[in-house]
N, C-alpha and C. Protein backbone atom coordinates (compact mmCIF):
# COMPACT_ATOMS: atom_id res chain seq x y z
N UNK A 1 0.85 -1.19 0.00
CA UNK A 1 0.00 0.00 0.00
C UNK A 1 0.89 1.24 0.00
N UNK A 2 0.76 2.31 -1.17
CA UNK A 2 1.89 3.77 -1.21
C UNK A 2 0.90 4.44 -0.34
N UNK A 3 2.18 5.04 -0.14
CA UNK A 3 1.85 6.07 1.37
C UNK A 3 0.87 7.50 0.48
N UNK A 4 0.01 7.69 1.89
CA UNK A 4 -0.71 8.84 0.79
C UNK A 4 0.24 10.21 0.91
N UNK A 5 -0.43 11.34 0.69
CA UNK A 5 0.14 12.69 0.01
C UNK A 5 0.83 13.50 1.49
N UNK A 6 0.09 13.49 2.41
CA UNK A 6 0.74 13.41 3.93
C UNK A 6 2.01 13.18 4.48
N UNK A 7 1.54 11.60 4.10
CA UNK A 7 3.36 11.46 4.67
C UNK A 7 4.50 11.59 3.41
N UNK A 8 3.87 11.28 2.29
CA UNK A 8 4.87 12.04 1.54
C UNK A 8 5.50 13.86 2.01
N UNK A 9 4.85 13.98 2.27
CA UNK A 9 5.34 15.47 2.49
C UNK A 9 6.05 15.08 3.91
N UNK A 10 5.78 14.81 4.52
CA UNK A 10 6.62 14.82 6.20
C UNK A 10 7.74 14.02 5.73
N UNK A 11 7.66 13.34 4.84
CA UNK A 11 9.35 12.74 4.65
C UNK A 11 10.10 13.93 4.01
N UNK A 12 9.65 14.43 2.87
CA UNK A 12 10.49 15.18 1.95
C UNK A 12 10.64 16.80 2.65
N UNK A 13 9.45 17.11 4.12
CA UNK A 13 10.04 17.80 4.79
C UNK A 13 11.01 17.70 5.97
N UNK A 14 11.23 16.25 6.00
CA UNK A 14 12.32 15.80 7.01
C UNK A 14 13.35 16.08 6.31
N UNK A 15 13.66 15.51 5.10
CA UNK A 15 14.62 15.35 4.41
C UNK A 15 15.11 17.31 4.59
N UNK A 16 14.71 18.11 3.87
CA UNK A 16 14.55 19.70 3.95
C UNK A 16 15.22 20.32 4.76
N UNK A 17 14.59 19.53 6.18
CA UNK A 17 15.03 20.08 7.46
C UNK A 17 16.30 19.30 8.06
N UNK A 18 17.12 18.24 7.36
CA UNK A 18 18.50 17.52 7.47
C UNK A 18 18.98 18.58 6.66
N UNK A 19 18.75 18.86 5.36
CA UNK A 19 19.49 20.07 4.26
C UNK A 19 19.72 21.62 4.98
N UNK A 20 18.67 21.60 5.54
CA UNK A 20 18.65 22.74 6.59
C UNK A 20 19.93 23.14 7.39
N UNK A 21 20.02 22.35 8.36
CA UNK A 21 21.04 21.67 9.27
C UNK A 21 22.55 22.07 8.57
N UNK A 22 22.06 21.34 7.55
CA UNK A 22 23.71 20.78 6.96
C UNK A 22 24.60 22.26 6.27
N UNK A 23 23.32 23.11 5.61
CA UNK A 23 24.06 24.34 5.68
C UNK A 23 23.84 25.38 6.28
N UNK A 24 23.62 25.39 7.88
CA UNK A 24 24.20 26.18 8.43
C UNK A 24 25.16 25.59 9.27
N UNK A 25 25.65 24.56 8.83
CA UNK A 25 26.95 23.63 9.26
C UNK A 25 28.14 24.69 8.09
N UNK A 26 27.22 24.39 6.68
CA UNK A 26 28.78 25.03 6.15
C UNK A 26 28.56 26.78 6.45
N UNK A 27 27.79 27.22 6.57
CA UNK A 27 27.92 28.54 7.39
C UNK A 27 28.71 28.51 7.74
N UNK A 28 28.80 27.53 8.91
CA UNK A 28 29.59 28.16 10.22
C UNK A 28 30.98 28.01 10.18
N UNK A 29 30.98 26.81 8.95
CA UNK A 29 32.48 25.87 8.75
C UNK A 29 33.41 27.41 8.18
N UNK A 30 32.57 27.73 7.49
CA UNK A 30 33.18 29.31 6.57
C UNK A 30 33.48 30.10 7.61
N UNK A 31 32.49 30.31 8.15
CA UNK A 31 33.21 31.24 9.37
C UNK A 31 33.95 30.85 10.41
N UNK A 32 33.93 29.97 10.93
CA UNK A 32 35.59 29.53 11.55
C UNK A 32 36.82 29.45 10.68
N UNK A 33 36.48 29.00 9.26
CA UNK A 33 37.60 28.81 8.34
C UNK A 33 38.22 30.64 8.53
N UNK A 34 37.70 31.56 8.02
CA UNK A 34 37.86 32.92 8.18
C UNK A 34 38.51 33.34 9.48
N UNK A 35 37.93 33.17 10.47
CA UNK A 35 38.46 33.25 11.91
C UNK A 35 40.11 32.86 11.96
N UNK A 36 40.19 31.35 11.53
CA UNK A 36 41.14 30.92 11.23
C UNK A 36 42.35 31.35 10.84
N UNK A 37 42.05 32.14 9.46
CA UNK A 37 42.77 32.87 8.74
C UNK A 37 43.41 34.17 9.28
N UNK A 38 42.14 34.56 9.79
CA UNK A 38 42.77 36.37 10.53
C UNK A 38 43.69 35.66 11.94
N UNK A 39 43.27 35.08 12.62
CA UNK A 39 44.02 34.36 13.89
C UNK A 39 45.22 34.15 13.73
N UNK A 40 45.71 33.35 11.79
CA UNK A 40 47.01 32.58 11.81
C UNK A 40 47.08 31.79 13.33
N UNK A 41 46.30 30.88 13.33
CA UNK A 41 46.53 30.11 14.25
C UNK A 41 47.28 28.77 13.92
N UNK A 42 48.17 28.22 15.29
CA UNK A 42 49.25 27.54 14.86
C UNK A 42 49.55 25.94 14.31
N UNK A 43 47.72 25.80 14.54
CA UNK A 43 47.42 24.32 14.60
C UNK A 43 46.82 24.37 13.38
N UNK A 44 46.42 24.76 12.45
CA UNK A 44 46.07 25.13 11.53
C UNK A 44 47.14 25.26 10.08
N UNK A 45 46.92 24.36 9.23
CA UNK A 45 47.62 24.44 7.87
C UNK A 45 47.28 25.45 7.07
N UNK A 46 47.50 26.58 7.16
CA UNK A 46 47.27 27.70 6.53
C UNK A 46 47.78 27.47 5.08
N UNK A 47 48.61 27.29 4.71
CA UNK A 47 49.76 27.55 3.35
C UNK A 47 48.79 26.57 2.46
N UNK A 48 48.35 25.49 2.48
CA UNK A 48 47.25 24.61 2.08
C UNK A 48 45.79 25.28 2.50
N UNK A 49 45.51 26.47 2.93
CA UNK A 49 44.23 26.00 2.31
C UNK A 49 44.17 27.94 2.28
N UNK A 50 45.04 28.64 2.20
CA UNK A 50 45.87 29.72 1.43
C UNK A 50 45.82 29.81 0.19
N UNK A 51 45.64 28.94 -0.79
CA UNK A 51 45.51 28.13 -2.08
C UNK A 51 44.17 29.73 -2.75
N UNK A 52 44.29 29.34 -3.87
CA UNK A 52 43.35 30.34 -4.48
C UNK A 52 42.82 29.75 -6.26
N UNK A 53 41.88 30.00 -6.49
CA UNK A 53 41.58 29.06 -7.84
C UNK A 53 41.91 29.75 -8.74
N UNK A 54 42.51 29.51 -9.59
CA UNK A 54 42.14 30.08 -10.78
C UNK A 54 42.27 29.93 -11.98
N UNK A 55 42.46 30.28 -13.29
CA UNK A 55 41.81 29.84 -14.57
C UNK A 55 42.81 30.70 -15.51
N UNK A 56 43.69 29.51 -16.68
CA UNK A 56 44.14 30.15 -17.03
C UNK A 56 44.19 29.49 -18.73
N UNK A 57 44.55 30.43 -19.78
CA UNK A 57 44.53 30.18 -20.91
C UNK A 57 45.87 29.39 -21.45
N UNK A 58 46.89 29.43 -20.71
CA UNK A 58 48.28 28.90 -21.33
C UNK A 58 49.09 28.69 -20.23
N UNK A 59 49.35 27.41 -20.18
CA UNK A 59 50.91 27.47 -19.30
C UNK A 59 52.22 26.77 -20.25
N UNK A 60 52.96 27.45 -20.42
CA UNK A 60 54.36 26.74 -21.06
C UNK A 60 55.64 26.78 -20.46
N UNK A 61 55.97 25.49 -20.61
CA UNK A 61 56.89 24.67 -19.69
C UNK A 61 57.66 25.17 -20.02
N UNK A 62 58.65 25.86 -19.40
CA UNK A 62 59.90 26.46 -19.60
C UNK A 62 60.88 25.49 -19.84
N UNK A 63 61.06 23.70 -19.41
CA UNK A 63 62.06 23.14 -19.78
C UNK A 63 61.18 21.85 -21.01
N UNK A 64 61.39 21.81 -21.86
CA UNK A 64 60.99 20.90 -22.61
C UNK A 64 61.44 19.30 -22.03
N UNK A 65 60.74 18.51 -22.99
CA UNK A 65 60.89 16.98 -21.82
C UNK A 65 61.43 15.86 -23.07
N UNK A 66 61.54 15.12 -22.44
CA UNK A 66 62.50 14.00 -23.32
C UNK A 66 61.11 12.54 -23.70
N UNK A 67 60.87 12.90 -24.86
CA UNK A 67 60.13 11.24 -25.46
C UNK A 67 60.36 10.40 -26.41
N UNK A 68 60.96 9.20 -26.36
CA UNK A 68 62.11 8.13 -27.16
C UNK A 68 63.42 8.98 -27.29
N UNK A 69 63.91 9.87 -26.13
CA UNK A 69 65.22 10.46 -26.48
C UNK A 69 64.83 11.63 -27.23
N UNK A 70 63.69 12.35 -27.90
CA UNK A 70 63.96 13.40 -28.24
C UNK A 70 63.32 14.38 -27.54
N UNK A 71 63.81 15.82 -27.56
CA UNK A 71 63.30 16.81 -26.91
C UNK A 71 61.72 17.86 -27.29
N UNK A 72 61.33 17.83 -26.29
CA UNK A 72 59.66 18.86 -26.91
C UNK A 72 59.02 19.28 -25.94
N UNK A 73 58.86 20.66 -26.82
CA UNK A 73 58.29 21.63 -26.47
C UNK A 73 56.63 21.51 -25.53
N UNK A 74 56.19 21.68 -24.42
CA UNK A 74 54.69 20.80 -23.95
C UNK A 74 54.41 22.48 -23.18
N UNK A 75 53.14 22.09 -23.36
CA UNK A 75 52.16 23.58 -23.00
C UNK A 75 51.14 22.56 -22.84
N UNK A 76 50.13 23.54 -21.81
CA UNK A 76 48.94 23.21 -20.96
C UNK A 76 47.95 24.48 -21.93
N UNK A 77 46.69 24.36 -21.92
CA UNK A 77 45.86 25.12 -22.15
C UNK A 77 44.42 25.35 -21.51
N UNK A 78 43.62 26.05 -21.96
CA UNK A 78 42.21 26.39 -21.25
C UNK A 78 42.30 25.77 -20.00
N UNK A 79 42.38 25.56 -18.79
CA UNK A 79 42.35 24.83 -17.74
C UNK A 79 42.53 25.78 -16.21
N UNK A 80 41.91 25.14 -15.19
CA UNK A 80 41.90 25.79 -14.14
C UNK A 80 42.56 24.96 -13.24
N UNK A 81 42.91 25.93 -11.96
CA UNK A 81 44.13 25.16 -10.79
C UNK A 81 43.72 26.01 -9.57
N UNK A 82 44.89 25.29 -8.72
CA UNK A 82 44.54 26.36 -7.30
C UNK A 82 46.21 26.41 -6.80
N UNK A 83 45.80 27.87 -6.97
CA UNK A 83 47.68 28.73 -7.08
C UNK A 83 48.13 28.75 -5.25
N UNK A 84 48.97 28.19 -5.43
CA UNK A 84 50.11 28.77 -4.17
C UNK A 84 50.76 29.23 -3.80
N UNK A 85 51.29 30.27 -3.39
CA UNK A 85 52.45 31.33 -2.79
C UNK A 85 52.87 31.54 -1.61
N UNK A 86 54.09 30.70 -1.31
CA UNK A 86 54.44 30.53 -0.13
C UNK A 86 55.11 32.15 0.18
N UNK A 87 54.60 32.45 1.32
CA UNK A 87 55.40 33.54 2.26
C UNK A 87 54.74 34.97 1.33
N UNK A 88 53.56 34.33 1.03
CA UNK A 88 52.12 35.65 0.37
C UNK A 88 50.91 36.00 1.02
N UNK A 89 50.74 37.56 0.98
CA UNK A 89 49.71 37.65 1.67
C UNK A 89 48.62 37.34 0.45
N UNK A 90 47.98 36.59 0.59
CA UNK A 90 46.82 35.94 -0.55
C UNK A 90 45.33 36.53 -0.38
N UNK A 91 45.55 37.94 -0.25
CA UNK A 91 44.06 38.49 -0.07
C UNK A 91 42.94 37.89 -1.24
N UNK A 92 43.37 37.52 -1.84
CA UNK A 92 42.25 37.56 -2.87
C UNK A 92 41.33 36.25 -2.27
N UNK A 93 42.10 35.45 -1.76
CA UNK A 93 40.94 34.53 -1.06
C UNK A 93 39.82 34.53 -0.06
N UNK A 94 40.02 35.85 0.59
CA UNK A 94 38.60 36.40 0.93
C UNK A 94 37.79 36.75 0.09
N UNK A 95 38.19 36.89 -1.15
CA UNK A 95 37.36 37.22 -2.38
C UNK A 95 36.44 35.96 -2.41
N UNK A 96 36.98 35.05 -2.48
CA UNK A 96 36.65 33.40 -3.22
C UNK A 96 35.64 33.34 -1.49
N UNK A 97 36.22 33.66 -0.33
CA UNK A 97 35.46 33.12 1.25
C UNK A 97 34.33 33.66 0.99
N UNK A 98 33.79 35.06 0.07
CA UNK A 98 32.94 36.64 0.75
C UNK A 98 32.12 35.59 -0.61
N UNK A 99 32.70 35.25 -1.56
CA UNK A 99 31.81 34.15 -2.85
C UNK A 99 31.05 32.97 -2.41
N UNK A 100 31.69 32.25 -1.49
CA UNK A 100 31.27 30.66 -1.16
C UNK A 100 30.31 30.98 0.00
N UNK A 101 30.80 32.29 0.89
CA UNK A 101 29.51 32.91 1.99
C UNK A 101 28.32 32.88 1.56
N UNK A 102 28.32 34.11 0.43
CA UNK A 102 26.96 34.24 -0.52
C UNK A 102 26.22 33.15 -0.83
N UNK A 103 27.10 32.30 -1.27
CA UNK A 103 26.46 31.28 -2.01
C UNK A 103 25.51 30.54 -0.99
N UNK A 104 26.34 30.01 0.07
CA UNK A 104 25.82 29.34 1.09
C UNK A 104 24.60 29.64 1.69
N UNK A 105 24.65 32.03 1.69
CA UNK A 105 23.45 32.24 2.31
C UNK A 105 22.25 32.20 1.43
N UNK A 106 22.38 32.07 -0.09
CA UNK A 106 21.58 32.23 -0.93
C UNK A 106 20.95 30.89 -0.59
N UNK A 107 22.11 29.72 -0.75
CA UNK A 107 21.01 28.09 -0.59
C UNK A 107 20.21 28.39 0.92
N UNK A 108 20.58 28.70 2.05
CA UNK A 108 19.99 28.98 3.06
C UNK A 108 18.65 29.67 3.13
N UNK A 109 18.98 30.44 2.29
CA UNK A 109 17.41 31.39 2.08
C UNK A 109 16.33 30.58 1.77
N UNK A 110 16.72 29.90 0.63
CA UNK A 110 15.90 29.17 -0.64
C UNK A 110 14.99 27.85 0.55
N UNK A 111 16.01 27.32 1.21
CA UNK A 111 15.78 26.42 2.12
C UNK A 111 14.69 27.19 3.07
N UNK A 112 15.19 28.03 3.46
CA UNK A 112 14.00 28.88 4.49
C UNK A 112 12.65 29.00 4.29
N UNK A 113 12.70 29.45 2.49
CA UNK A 113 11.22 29.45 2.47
C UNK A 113 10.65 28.51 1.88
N UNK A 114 11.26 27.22 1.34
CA UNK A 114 11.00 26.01 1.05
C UNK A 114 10.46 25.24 2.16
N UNK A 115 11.09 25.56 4.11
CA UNK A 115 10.42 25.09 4.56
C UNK A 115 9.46 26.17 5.03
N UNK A 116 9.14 27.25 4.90
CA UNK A 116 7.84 28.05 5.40
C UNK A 116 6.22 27.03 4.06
N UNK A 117 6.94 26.67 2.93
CA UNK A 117 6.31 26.38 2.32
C UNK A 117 5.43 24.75 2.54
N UNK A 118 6.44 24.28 2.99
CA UNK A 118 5.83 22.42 3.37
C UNK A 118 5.59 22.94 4.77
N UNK A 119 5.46 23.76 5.98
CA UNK A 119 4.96 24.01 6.90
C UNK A 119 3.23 24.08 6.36
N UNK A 120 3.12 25.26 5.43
CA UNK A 120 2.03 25.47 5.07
C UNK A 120 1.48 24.50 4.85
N UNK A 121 1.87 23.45 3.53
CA UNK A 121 1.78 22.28 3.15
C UNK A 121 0.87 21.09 4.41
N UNK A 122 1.81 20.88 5.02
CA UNK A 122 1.12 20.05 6.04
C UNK A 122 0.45 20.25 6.71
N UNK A 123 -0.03 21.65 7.29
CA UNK A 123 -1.38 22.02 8.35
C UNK A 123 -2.33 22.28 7.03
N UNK A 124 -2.26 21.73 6.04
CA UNK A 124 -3.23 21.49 4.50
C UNK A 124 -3.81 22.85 4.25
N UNK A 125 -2.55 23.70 4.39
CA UNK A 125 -2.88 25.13 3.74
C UNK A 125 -2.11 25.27 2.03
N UNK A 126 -2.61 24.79 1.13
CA UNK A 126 -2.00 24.50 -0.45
C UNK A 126 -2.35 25.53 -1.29
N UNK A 127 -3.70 26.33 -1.42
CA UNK A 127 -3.28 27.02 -1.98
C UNK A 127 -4.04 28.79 -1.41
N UNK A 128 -2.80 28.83 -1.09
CA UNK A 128 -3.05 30.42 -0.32
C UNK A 128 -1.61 31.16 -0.95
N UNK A 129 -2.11 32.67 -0.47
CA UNK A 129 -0.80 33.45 -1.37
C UNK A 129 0.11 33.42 -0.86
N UNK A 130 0.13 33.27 0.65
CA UNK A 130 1.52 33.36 1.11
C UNK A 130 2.51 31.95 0.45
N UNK A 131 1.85 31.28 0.14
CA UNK A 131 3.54 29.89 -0.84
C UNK A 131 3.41 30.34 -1.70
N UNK A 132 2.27 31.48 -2.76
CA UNK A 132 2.75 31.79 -3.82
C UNK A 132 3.69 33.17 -4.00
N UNK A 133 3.64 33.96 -2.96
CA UNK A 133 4.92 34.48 -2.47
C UNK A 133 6.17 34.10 -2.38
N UNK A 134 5.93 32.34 -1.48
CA UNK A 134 7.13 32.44 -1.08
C UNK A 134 7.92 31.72 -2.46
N UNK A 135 7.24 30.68 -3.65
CA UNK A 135 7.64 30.70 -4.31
C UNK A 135 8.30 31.51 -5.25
N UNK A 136 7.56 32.56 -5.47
CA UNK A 136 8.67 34.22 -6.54
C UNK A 136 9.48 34.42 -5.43
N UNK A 137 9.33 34.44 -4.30
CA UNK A 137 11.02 34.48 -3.13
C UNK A 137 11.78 33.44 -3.93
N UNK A 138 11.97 32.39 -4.16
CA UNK A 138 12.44 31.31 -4.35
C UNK A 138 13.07 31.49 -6.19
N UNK A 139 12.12 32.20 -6.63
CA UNK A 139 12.67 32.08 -7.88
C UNK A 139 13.64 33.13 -8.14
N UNK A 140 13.15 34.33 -7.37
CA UNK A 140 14.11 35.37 -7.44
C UNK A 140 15.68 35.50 -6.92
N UNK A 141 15.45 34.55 -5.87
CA UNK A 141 16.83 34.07 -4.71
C UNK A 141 17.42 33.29 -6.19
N UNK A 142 17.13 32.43 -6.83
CA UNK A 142 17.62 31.53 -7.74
C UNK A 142 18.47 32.27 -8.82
N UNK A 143 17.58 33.41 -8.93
CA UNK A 143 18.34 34.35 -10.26
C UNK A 143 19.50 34.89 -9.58
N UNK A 144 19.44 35.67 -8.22
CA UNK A 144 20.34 36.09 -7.67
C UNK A 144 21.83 35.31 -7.50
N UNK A 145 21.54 33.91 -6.97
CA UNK A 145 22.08 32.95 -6.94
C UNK A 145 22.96 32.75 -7.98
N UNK A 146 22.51 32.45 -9.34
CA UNK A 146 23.34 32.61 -10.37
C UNK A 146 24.28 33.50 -11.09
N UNK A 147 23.64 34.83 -10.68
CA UNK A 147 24.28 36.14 -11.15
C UNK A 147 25.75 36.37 -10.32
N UNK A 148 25.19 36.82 -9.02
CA UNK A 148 26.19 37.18 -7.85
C UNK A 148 27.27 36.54 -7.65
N UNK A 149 26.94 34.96 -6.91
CA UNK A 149 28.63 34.62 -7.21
C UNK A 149 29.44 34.83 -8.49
N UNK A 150 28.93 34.59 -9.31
CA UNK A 150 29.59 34.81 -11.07
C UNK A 150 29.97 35.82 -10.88
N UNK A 151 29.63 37.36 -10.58
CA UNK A 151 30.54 38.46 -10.57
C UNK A 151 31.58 38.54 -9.68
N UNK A 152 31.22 38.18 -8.68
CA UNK A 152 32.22 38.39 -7.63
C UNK A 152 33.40 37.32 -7.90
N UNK A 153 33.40 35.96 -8.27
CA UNK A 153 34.47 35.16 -9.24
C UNK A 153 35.30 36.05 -10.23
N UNK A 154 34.42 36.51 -11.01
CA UNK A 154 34.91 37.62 -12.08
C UNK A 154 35.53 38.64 -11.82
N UNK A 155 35.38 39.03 -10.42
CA UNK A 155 35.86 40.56 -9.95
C UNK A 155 37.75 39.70 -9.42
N UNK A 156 37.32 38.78 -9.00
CA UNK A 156 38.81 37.84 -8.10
C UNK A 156 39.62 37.03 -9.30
N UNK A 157 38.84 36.84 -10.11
CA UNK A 157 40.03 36.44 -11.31
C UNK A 157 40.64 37.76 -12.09
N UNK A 158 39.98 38.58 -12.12
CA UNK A 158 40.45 39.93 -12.54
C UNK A 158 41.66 40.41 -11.87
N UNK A 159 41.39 40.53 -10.06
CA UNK A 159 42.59 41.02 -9.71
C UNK A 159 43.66 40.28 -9.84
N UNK A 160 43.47 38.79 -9.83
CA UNK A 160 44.64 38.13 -9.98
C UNK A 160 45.32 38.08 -10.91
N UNK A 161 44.71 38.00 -11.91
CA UNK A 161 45.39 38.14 -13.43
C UNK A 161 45.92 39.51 -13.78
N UNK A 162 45.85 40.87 -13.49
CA UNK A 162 46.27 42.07 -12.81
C UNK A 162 47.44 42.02 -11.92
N UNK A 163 47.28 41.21 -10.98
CA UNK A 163 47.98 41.19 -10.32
C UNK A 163 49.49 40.99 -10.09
N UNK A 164 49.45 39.48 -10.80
CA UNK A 164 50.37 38.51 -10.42
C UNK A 164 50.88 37.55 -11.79
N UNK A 165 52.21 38.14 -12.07
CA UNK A 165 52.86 37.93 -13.50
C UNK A 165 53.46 36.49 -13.56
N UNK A 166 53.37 35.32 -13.68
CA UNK A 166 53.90 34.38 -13.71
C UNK A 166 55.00 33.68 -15.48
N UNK A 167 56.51 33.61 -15.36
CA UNK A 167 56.25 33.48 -16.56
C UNK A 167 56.32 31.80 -16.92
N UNK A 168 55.79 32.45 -18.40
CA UNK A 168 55.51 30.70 -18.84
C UNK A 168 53.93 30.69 -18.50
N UNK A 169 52.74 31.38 -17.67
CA UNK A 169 51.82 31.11 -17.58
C UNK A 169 51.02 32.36 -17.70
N UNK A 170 49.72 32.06 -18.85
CA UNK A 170 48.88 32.96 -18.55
C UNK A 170 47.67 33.13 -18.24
N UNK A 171 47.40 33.90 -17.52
CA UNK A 171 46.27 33.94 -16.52
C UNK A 171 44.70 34.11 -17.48
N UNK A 172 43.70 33.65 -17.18
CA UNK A 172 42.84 34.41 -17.25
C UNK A 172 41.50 34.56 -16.56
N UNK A 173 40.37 36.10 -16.63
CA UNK A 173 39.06 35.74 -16.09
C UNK A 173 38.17 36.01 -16.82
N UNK A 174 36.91 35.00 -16.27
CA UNK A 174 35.80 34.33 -17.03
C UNK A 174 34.75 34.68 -16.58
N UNK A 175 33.80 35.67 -16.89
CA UNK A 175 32.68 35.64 -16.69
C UNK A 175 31.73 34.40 -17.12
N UNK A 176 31.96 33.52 -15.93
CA UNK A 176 30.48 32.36 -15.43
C UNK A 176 28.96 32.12 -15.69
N UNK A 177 28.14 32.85 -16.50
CA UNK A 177 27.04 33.35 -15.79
C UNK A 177 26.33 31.52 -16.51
N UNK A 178 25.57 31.32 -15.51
CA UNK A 178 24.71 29.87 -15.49
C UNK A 178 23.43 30.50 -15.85
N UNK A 179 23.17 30.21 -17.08
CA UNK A 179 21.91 30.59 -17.76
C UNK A 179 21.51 29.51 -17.38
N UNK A 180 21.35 28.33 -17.39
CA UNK A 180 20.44 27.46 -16.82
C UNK A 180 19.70 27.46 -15.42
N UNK A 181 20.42 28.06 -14.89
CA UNK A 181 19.88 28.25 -13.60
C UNK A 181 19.28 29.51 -13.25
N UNK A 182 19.39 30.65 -14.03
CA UNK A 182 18.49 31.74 -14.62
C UNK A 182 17.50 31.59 -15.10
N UNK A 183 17.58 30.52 -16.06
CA UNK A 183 16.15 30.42 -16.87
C UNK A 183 14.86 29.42 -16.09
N UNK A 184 15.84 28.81 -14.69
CA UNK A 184 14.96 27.52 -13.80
C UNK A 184 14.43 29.03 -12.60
N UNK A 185 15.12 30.18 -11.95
CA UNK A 185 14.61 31.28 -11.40
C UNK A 185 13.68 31.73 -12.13
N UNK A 186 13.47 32.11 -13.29
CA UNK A 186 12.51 32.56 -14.31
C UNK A 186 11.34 32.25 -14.54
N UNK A 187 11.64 30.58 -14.33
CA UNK A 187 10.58 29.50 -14.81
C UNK A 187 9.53 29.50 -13.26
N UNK A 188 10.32 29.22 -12.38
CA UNK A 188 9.87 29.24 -11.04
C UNK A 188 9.12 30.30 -10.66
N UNK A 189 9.84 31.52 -11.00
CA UNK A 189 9.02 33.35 -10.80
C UNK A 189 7.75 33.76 -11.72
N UNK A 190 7.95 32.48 -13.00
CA UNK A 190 6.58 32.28 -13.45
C UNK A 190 5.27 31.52 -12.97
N UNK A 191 5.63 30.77 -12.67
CA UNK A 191 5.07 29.60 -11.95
C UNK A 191 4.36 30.40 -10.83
N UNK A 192 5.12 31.40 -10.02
CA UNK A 192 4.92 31.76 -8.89
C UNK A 192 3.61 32.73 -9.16
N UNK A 193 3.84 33.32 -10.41
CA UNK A 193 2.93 34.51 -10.93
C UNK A 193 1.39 33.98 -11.57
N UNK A 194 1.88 32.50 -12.01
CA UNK A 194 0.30 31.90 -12.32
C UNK A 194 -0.24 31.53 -11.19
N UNK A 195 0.19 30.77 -9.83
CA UNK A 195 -0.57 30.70 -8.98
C UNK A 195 -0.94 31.57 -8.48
N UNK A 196 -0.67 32.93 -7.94
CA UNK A 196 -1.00 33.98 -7.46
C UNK A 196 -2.19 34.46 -8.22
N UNK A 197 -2.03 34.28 -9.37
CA UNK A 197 -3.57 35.21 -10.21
C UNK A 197 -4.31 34.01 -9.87
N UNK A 198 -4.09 32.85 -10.19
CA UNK A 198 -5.07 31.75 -9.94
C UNK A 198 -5.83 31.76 -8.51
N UNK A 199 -5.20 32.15 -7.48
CA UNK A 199 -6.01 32.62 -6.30
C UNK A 199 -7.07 33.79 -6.46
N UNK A 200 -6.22 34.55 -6.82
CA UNK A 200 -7.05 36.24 -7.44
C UNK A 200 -8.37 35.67 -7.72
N UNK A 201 -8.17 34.85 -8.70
CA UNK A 201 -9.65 34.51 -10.09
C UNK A 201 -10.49 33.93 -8.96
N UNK A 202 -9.86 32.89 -8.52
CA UNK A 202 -10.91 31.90 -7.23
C UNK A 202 -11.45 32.53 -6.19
N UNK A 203 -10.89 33.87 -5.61
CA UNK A 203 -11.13 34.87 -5.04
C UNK A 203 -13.01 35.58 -5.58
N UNK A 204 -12.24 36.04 -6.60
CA UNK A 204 -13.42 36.75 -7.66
C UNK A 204 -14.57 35.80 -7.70
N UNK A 205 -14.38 34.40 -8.01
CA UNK A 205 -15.43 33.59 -8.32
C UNK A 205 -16.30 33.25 -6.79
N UNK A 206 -15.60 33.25 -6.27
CA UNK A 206 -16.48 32.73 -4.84
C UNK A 206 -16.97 34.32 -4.23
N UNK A 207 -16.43 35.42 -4.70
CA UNK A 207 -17.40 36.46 -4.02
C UNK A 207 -18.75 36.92 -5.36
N UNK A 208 -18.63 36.59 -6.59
CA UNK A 208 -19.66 36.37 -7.18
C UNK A 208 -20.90 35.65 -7.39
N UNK A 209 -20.48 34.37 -6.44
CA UNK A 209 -21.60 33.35 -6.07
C UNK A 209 -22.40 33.58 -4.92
């Protein structure tokens, strides 16, 4: 016998409320990681996780390499890494911390009103405006989501490649932007906008009867 529509929902809002949990775990992991950093504390592998990503169009090997005995020329291309500089102050990785923050608080949000929404859900409140609110919350957090970290990536590969001359390697930055996940905010902020009139109309119809 499948479970009816009820406990479907109390599972998939259990599940929600473990996702819940888990990131304001990496919240917090970020912000001790940060703490960490300003502290230079001694127990702590700084120089490893000091590290910084980034993305570059060319690296060429300054010593060529030996295959069946002969010598050649080898280059790397389009590809990304995570740069190290021992005995560097590596500001730019608060760039990448102030990026992975956002990100984290954006899924946090989304989660927030995902569960204001299966709250509603289960005291069998389905269709009222406040979830069709909180859905355009949800779709709009989504667009944000996609946009924001992408610039702020873009703003930290910029300075680095500005920055920091390596030779034999060249740097570059990439504006990211995840149209797919723009066009799923979009889709959702639509979605959000048909149920809302769809209340409106049901509204209208039951004060005409």
């Amino acid at each position: 016998m499948g479970m009816d529509n009820r406990q479907t929902l109390v599972i998939i809002k259990s599940v929600i409320n473990v996702l819940w949990v888990l990131q304001w775990v990496i919240v917090f992991s970020i912000i001790v990681y940060v703490s960490f950093l300003i502290l230079n504390v001694d127990f702590f592998n700084l120089d490893v996780l000091k590290g910084f990503k980034i993305h570059f169009s060319k690296i060429d090997f300054l010593q060529p390499i030996l295959i069946e005995g002969k010598e050649h020329i080898v280059k790397m291309t389009n590809g990304e890494g995570r740069l190290h500089i021992d005995n560097f102050d590596q500001s730019f990785i608060y760039m990448r911390i102030f990026a992975a923050f956002i990100d984290s608080f954006l899924y946090l949000l989304i989660l927030f009103y995902i569960r204001k929404i299966f709250k509603n859900l289960t005291a069998n409140q389905y269709f009222i405006a406040e979830n069709g609110v909180l859905i355009r919350k949800i779709g709009f957090t989504i667009i944000v989501l996609a946009i924001l970290p992408a610039i702020l990536h873009y703003l930290t590969d910029a300075m680095v490649a500005n920055s920091i001359q390596i030779e034999g390697v060249i740097l570059k930055n990439e504006f990211d932007l995840d149209l797919q996940t723009i066009l799923l905010g979009i889709l959702i902020f639509v979605i959000s906008s048909v149920f809302l009139r769809g209340i409106e109309l049901k509204k209208d119809q039951e004060l005409t009867i």
